[in-house]
PDB file of N, CA and C in Angstrom:
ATOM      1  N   UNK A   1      52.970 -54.758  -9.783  1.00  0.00           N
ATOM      2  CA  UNK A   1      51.711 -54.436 -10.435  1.00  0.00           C
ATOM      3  C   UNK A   1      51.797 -54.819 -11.912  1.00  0.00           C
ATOM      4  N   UNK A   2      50.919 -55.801 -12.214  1.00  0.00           N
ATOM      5  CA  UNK A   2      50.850 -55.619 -13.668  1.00  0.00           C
ATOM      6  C   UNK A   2      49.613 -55.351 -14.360  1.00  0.00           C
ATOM      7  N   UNK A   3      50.401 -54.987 -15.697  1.00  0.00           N
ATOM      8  CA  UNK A   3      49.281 -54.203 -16.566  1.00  0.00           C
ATOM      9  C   UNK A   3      48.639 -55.358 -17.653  1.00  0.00           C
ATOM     10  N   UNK A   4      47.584 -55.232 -17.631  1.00  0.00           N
ATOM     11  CA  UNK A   4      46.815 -56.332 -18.301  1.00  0.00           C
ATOM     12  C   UNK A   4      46.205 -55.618 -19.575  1.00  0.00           C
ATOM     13  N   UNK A   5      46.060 -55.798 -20.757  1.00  0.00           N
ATOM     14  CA  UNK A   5      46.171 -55.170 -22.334  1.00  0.00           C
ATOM     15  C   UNK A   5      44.529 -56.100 -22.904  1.00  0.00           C
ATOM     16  N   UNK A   6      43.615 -55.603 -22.746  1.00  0.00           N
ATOM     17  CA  UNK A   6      42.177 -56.189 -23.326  1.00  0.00           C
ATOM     18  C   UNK A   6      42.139 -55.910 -24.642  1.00  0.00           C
ATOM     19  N   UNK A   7      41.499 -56.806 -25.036  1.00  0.00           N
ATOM     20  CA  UNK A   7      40.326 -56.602 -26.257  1.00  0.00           C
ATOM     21  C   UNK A   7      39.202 -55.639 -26.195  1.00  0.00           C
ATOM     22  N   UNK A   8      39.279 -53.919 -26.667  1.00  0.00           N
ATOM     23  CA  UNK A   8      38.234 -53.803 -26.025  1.00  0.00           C
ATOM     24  C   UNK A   8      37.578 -53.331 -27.898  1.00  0.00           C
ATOM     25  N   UNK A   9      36.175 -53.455 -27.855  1.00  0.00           N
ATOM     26  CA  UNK A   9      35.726 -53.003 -29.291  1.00  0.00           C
ATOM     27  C   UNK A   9      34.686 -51.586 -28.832  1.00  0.00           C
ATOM     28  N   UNK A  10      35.344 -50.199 -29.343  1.00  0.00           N
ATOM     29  CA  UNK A  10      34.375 -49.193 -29.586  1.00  0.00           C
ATOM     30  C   UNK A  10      33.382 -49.303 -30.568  1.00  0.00           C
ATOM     31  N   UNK A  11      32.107 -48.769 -30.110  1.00  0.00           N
ATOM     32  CA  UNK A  11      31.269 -48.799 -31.391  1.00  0.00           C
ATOM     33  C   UNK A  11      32.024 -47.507 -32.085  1.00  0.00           C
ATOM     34  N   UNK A  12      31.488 -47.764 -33.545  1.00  0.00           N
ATOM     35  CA  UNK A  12      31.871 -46.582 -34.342  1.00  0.00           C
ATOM     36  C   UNK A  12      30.546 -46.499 -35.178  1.00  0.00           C
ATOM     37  N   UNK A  13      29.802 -45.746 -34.764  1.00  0.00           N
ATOM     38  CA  UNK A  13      28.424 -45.620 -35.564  1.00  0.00           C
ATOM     39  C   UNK A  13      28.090 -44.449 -36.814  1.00  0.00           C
ATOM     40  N   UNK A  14      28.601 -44.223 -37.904  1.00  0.00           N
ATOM     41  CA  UNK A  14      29.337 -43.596 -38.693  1.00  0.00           C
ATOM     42  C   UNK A  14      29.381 -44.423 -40.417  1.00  0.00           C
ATOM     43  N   UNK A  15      28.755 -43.490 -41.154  1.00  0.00           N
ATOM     44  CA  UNK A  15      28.506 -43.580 -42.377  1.00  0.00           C
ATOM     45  C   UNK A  15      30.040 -43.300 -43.664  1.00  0.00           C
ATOM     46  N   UNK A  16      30.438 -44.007 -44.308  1.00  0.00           N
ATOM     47  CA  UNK A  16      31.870 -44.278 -45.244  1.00  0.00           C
ATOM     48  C   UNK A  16      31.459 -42.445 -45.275  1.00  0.00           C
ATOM     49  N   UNK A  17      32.262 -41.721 -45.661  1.00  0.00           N
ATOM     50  CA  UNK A  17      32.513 -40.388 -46.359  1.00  0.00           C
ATOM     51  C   UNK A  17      31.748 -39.726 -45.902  1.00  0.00           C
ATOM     52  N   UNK A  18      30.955 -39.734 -44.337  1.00  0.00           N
ATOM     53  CA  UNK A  18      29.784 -38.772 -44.166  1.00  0.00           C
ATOM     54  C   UNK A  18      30.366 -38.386 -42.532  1.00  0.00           C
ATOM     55  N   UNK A  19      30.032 -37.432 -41.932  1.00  0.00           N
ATOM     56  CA  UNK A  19      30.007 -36.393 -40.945  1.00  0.00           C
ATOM     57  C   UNK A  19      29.018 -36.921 -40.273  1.00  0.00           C
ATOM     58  N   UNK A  20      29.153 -37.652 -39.245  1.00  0.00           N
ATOM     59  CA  UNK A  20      28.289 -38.015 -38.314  1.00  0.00           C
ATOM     60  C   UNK A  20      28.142 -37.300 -36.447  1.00  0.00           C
ATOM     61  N   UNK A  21      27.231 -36.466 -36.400  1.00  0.00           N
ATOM     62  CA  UNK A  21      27.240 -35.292 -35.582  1.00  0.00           C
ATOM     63  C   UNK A  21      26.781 -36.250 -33.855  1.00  0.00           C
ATOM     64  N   UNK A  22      27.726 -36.260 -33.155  1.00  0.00           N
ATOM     65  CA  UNK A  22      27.047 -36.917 -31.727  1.00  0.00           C
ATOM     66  C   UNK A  22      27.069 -36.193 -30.651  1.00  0.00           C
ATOM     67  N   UNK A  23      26.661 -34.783 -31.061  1.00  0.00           N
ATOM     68  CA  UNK A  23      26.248 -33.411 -29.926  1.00  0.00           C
ATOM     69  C   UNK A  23      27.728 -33.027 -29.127  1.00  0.00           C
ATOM     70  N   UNK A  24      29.293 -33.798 -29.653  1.00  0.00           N
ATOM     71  CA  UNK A  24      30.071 -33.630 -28.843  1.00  0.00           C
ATOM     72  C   UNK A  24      30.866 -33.695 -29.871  1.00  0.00           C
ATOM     73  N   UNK A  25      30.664 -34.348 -30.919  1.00  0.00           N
ATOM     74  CA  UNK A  25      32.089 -34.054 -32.338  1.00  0.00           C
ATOM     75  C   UNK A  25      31.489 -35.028 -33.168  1.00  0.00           C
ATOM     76  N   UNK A  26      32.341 -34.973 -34.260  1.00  0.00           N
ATOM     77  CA  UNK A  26      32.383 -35.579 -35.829  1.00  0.00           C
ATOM     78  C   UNK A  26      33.261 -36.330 -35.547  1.00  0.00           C
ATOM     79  N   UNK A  27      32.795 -37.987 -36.267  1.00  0.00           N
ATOM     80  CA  UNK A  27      33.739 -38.061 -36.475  1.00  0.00           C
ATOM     81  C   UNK A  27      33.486 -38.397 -38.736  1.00  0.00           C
ATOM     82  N   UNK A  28      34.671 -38.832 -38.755  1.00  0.00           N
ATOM     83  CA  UNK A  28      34.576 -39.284 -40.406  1.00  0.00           C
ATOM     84  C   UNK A  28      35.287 -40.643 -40.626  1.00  0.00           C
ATOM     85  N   UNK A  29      34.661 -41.573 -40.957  1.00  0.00           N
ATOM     86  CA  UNK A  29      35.411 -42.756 -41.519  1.00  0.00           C
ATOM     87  C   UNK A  29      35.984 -42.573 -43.426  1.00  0.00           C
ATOM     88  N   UNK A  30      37.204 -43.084 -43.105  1.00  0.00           N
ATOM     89  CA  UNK A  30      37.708 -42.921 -44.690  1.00  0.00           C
ATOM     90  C   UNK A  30      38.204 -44.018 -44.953  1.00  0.00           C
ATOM     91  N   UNK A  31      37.631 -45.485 -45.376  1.00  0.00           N
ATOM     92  CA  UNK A  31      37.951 -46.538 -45.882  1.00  0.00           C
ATOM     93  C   UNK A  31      38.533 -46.223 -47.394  1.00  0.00           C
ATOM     94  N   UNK A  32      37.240 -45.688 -47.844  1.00  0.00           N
ATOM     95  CA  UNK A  32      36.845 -45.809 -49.382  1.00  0.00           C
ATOM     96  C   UNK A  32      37.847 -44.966 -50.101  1.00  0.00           C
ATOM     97  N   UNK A  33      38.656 -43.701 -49.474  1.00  0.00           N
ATOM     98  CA  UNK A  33      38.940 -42.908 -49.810  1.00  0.00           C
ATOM     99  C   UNK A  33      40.924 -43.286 -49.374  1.00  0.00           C
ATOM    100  N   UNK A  34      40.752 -44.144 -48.838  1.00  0.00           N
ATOM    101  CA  UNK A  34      42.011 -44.995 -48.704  1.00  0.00           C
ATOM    102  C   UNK A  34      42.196 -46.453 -50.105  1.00  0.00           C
ATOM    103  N   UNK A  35      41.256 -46.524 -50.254  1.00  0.00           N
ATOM    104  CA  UNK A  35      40.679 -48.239 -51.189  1.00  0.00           C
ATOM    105  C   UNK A  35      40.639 -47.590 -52.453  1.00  0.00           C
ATOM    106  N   UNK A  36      40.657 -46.190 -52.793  1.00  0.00           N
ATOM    107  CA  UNK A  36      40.838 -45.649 -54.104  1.00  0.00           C
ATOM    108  C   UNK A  36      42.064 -45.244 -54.137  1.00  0.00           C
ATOM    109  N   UNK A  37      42.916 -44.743 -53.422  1.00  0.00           N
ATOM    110  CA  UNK A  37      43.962 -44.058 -52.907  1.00  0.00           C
ATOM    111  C   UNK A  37      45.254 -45.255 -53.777  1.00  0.00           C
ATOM    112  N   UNK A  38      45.159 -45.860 -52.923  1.00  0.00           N
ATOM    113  CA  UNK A  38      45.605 -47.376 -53.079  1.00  0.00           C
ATOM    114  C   UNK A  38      45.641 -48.224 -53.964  1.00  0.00           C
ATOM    115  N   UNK A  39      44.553 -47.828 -54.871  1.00  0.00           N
ATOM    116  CA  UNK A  39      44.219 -48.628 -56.028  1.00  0.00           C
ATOM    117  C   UNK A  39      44.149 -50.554 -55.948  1.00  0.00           C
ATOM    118  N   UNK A  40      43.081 -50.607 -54.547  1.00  0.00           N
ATOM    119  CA  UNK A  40      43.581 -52.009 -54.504  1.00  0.00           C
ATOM    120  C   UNK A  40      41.265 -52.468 -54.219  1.00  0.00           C
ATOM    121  N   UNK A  41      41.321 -53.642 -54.075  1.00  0.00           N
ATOM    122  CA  UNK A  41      40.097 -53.689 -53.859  1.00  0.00           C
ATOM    123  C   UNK A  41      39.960 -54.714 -52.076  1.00  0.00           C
ATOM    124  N   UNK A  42      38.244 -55.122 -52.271  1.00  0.00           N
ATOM    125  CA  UNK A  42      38.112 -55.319 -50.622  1.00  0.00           C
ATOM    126  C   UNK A  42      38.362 -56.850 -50.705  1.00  0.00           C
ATOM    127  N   UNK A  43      38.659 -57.581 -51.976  1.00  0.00           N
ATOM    128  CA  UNK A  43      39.045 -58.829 -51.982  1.00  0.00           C
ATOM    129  C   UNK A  43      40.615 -59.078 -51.585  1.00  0.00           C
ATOM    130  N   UNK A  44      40.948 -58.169 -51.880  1.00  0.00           N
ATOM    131  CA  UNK A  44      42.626 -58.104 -51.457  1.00  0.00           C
ATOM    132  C   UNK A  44      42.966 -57.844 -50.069  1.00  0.00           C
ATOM    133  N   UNK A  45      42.317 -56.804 -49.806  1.00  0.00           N
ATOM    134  CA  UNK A  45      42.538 -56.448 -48.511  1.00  0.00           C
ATOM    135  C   UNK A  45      42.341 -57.494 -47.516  1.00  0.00           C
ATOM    136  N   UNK A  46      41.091 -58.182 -47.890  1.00  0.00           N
ATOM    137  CA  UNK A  46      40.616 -59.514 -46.778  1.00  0.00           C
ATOM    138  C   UNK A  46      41.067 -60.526 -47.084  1.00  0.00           C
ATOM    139  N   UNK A  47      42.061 -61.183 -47.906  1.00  0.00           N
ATOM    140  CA  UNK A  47      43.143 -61.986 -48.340  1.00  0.00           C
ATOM    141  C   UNK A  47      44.649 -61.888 -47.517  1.00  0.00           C
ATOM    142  N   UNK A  48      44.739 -60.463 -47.466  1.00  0.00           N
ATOM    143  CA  UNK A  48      45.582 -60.466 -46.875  1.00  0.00           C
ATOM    144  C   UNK A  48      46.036 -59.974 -45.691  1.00  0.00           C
ATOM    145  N   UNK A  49      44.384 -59.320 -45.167  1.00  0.00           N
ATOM    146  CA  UNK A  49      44.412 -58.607 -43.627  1.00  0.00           C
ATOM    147  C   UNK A  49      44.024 -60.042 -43.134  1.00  0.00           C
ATOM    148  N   UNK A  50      43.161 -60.421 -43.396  1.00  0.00           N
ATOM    149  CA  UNK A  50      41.890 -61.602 -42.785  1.00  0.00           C
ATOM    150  C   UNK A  50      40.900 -61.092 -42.282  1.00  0.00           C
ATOM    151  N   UNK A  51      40.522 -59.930 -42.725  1.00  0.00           N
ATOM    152  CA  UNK A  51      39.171 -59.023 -42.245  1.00  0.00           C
ATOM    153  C   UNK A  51      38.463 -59.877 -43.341  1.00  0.00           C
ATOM    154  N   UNK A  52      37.353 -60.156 -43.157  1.00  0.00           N
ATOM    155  CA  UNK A  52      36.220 -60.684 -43.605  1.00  0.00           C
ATOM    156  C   UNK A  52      35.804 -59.910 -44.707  1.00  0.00           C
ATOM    157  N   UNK A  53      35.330 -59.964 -45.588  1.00  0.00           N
ATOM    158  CA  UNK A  53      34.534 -59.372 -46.612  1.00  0.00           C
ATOM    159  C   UNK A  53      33.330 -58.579 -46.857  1.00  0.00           C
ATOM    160  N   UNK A  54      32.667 -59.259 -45.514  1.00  0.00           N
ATOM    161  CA  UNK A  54      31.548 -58.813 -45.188  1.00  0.00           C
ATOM    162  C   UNK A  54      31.883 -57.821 -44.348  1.00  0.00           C
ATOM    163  N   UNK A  55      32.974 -57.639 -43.154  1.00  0.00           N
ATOM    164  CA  UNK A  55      33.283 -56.733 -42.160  1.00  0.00           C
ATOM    165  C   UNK A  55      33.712 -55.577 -43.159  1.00  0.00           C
ATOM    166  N   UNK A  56      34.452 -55.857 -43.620  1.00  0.00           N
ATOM    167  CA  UNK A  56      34.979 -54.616 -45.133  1.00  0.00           C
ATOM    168  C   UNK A  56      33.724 -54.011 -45.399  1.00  0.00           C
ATOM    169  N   UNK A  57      32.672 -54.203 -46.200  1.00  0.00           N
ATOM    170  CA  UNK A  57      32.075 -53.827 -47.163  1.00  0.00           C
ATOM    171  C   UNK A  57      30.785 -53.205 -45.929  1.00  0.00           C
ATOM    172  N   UNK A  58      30.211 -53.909 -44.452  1.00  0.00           N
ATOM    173  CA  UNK A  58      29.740 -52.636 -43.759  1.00  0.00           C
ATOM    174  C   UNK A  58      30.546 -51.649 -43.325  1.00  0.00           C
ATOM    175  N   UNK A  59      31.358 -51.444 -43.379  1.00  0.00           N
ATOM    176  CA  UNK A  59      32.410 -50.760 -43.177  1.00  0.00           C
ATOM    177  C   UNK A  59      32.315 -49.506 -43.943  1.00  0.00           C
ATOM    178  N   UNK A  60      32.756 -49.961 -45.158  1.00  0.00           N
ATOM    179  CA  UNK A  60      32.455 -48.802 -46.612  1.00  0.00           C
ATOM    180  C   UNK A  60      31.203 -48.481 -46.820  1.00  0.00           C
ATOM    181  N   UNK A  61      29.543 -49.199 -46.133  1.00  0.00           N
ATOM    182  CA  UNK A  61      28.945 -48.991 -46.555  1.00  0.00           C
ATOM    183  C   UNK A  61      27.972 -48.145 -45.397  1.00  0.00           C
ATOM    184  N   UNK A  62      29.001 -48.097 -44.349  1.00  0.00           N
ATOM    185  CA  UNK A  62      28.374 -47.174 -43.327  1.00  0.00           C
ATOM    186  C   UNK A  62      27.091 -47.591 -42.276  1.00  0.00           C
ATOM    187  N   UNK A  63      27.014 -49.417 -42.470  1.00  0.00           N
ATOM    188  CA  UNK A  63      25.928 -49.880 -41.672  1.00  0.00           C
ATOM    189  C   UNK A  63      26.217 -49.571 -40.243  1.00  0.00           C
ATOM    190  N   UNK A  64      25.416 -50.034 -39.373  1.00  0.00           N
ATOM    191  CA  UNK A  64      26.395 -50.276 -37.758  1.00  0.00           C
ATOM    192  C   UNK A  64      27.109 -50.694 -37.631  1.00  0.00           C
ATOM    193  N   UNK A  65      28.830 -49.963 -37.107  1.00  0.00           N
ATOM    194  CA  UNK A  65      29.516 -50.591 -37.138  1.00  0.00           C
ATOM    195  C   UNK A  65      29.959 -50.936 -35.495  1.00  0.00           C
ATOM    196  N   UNK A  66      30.923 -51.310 -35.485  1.00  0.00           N
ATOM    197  CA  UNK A  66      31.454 -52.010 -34.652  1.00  0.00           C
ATOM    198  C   UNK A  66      32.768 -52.426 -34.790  1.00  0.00           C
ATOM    199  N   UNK A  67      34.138 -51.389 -34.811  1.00  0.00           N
ATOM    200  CA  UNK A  67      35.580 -51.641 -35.320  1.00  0.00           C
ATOM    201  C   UNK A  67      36.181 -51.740 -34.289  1.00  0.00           C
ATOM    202  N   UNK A  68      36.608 -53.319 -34.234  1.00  0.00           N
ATOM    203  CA  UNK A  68      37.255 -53.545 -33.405  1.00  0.00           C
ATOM    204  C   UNK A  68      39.260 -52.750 -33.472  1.00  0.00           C
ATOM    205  N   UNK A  69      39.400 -52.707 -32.551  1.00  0.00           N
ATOM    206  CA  UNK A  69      41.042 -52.320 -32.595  1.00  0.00           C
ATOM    207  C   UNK A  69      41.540 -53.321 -33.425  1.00  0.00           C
ATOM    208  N   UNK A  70      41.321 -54.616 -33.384  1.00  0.00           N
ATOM    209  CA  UNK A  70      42.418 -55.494 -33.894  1.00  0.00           C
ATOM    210  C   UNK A  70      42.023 -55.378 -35.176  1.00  0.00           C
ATOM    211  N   UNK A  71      40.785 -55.033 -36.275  1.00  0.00           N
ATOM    212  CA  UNK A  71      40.341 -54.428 -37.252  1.00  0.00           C
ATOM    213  C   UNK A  71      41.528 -53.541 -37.738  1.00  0.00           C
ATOM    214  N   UNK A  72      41.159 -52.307 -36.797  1.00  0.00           N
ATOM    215  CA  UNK A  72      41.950 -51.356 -37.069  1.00  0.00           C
ATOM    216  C   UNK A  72      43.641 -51.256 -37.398  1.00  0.00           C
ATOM    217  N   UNK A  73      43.540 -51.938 -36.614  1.00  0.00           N
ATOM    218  CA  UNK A  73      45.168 -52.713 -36.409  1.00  0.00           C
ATOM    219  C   UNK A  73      45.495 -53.262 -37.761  1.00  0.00           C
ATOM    220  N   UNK A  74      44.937 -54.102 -38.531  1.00  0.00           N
ATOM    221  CA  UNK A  74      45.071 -54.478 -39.475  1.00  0.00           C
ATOM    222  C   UNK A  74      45.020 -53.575 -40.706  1.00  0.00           C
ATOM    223  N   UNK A  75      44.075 -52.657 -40.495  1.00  0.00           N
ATOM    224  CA  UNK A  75      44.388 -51.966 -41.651  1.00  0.00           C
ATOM    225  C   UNK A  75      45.356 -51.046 -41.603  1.00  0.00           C
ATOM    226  N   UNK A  76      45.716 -50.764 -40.882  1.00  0.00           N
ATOM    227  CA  UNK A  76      46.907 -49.760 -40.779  1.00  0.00           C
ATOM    228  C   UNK A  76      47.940 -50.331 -41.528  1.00  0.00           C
ATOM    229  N   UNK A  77      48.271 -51.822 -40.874  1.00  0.00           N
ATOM    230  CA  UNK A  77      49.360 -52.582 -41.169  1.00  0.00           C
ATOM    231  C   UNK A  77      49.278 -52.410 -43.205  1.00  0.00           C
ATOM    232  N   UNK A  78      48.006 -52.699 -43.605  1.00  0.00           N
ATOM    233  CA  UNK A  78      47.523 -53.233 -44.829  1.00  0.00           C
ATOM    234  C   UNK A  78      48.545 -51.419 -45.599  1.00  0.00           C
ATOM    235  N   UNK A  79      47.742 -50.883 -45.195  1.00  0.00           N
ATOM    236  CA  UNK A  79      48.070 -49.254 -45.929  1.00  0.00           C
ATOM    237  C   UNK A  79      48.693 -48.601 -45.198  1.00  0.00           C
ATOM    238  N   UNK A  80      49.670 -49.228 -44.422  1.00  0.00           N
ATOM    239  CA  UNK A  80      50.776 -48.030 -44.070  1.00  0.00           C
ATOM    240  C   UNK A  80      50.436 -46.412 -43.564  1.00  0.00           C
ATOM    241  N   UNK A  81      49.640 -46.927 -42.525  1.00  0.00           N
ATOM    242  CA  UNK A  81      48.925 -45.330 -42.002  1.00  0.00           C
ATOM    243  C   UNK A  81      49.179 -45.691 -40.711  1.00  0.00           C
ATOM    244  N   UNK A  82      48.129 -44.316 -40.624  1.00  0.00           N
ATOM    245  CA  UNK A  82      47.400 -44.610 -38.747  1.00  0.00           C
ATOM    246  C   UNK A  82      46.384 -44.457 -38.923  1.00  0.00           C
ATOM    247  N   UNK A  83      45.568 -44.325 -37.442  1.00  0.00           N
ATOM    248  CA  UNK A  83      44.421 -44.646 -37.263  1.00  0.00           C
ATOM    249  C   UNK A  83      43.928 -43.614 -38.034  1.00  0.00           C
ATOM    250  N   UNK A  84      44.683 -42.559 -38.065  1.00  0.00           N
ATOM    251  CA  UNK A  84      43.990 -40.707 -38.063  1.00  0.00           C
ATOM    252  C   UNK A  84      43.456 -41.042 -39.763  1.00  0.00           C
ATOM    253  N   UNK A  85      44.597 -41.755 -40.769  1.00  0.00           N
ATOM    254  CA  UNK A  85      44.262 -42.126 -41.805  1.00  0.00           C
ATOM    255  C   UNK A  85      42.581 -43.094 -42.539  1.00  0.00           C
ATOM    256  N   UNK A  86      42.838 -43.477 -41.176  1.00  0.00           N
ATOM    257  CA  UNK A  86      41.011 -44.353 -41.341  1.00  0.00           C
ATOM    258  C   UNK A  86      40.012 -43.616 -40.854  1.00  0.00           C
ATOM    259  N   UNK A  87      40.377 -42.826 -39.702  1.00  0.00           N
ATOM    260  CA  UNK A  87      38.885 -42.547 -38.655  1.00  0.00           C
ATOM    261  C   UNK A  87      39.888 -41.079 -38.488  1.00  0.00           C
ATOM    262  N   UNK A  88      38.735 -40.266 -38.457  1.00  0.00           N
ATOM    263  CA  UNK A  88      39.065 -38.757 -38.311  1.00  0.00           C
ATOM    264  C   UNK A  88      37.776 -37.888 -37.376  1.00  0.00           C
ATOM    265  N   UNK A  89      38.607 -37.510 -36.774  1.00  0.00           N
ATOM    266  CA  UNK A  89      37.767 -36.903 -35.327  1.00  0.00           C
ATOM    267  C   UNK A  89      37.869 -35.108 -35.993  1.00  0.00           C
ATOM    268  N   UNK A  90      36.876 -34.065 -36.292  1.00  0.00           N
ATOM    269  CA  UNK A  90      36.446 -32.862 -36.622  1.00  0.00           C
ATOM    270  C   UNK A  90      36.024 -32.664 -35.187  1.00  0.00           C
ATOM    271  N   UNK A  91      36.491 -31.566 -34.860  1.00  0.00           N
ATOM    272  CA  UNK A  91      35.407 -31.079 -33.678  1.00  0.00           C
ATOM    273  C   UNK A  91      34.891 -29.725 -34.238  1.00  0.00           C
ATOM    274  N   UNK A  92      33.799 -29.407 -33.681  1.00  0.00           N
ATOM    275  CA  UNK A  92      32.929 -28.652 -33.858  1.00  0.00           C
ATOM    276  C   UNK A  92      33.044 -26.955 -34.314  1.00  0.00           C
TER     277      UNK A  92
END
């Protein structure tokens, strides 16, 4: 049997620094609060993740998102975290 490893992309529909309520939990995105932390900016980060600039900045700016794992993946790598460090699940 083998195990086959996808690409899969969750939406993450969720505003930079805000509590977004989906009748079942919170979650919280913390880019911004990592990007100050850090003291680095979103030109750097996408220089040297290869996240796009534009993917960065809806990101921080809380449009629709759409974070892919391999996203995620990258920033971890970038700032030495985990996921829990970017995306934070509150339950109710």
């Amino acid at each position: 049997m083998t195990n086959h490893i996808q690409n899969i992309t969750y939406p993450i529909n969720c505003q930079v620094s805000q509590i977004i309520d989906y009748n079942f939990s919170m979650i919280i995105f913390k880019l911004d609060d990592l990007i100050w932390e850090h003291r680095t900016t979103a030109e750097d980060i996408s220089q040297k993740t290869g996240i796009g600039k534009s993917t960065l900045s809806t990101i921080r700016n809380g449009k629709n998102l759409n974070v892919s794992l391999k996203t995620l993946d990258r920033l971890c790598k970038y700032f030495k975290c985990k996921v829990s460090d970017i995306i934070e699940y509150v339950e109710e």
